[in-house]
C-alpha atoms as a PDB file:
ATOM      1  CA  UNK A   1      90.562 104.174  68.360  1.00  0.00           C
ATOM      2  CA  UNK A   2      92.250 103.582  71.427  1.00  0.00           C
ATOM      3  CA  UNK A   3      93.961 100.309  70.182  1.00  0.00           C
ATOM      4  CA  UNK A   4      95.675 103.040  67.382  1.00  0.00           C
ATOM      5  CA  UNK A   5      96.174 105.147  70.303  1.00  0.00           C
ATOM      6  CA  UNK A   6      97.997 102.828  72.135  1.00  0.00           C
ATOM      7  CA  UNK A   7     100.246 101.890  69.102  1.00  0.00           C
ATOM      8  CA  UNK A   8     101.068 105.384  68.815  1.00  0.00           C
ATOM      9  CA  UNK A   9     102.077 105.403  72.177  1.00  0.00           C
ATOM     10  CA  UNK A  10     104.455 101.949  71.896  1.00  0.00           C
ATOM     11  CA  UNK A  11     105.855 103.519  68.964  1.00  0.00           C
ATOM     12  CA  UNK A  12     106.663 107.138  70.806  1.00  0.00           C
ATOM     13  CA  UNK A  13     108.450 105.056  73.818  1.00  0.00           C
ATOM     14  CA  UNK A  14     110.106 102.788  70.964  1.00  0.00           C
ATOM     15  CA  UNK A  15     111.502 105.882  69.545  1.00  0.00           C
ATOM     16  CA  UNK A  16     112.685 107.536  72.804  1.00  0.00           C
ATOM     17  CA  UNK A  17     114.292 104.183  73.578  1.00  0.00           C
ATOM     18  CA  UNK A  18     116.712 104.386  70.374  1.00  0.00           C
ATOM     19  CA  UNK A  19     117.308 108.126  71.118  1.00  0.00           C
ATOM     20  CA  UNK A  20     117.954 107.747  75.236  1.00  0.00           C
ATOM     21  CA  UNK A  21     118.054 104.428  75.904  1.00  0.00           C
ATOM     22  CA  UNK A  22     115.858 101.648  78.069  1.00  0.00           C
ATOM     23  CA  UNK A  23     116.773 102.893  81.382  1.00  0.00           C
ATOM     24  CA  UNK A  24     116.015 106.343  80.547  1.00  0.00           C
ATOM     25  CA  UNK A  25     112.809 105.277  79.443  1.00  0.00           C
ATOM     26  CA  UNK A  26     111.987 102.698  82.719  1.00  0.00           C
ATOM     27  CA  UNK A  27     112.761 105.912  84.835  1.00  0.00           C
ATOM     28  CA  UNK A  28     110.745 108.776  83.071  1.00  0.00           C
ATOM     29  CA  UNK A  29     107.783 106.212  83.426  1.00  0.00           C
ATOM     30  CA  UNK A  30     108.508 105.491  86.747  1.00  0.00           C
ATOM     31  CA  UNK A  31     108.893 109.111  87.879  1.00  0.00           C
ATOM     32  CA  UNK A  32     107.145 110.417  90.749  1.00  0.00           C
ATOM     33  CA  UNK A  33     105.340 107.115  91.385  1.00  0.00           C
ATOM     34  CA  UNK A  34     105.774 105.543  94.813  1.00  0.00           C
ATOM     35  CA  UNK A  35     105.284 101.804  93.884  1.00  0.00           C
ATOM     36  CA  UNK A  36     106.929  99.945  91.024  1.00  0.00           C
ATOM     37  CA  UNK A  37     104.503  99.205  88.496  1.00  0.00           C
ATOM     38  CA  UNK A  38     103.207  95.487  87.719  1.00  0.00           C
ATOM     39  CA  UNK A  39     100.402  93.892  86.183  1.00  0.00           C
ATOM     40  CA  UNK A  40      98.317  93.912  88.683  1.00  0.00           C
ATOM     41  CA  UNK A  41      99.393  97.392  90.280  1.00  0.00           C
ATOM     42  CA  UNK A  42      99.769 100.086  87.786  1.00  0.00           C
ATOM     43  CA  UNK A  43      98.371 103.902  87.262  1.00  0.00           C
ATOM     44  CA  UNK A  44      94.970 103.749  86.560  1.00  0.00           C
ATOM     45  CA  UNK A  45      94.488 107.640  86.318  1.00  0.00           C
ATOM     46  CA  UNK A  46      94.235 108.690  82.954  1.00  0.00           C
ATOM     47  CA  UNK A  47      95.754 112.046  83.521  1.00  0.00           C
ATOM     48  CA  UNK A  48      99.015 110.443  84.423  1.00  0.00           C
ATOM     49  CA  UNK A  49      99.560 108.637  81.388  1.00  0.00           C
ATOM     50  CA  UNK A  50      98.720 112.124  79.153  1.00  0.00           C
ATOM     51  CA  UNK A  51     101.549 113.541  81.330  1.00  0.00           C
ATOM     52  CA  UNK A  52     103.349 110.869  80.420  1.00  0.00           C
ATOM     53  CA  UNK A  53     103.095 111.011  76.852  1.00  0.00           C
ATOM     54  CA  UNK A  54     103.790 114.914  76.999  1.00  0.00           C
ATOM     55  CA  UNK A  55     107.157 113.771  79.075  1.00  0.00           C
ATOM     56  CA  UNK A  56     107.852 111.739  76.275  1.00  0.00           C
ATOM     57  CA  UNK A  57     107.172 114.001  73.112  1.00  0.00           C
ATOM     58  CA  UNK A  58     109.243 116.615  74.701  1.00  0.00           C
ATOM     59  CA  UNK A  59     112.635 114.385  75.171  1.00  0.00           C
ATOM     60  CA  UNK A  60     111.682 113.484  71.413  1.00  0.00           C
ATOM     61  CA  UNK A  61     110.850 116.912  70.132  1.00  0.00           C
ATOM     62  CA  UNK A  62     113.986 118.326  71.686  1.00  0.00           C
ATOM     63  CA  UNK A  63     111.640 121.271  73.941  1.00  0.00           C
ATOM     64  CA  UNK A  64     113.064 119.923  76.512  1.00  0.00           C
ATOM     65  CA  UNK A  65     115.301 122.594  76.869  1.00  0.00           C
ATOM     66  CA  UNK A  66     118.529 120.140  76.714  1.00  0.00           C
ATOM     67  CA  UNK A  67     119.629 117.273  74.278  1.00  0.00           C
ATOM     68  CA  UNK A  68     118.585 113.544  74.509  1.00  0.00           C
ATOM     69  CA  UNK A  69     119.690 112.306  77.015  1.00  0.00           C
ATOM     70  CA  UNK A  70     122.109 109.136  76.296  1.00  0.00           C
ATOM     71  CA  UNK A  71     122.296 106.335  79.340  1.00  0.00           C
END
């Protein structure tokens, strides 16, 4: 289940990618984080990544009150 999950999730960022572009995407993960994720430092709280994925549904789903953004 959570290896599905995580496909899902590849496939949602994959999709905002083609809509907004890479560096939209790099930034709305790196949002309100003080450190630059890398492997070995990275969020480990799972209510960040849920945020996350809301963040990213949202751009995607259009309810984010304006249009894709294009980088």
């Amino acid at each position: 289940m959570v290896f599905t999950e995580a496909m899902y999730d590849l496939r949602a960022f994959e999709r905002l990618e083609e809509l907004a572009g890479r560096e939209y995407v790099e930034r709305l993960i790196h949002e309100g984080l003080e450190y630059q994720i890398i492997f070995k430092k990275y969020p480990k709280d799972a209510e960040y990544l849920l945020r996350l994925r809301e963040k990213v549904n949202c751009v995607i789903d259009g309810k984010n009150g304006k249009r894709v953004p294009r980088i």
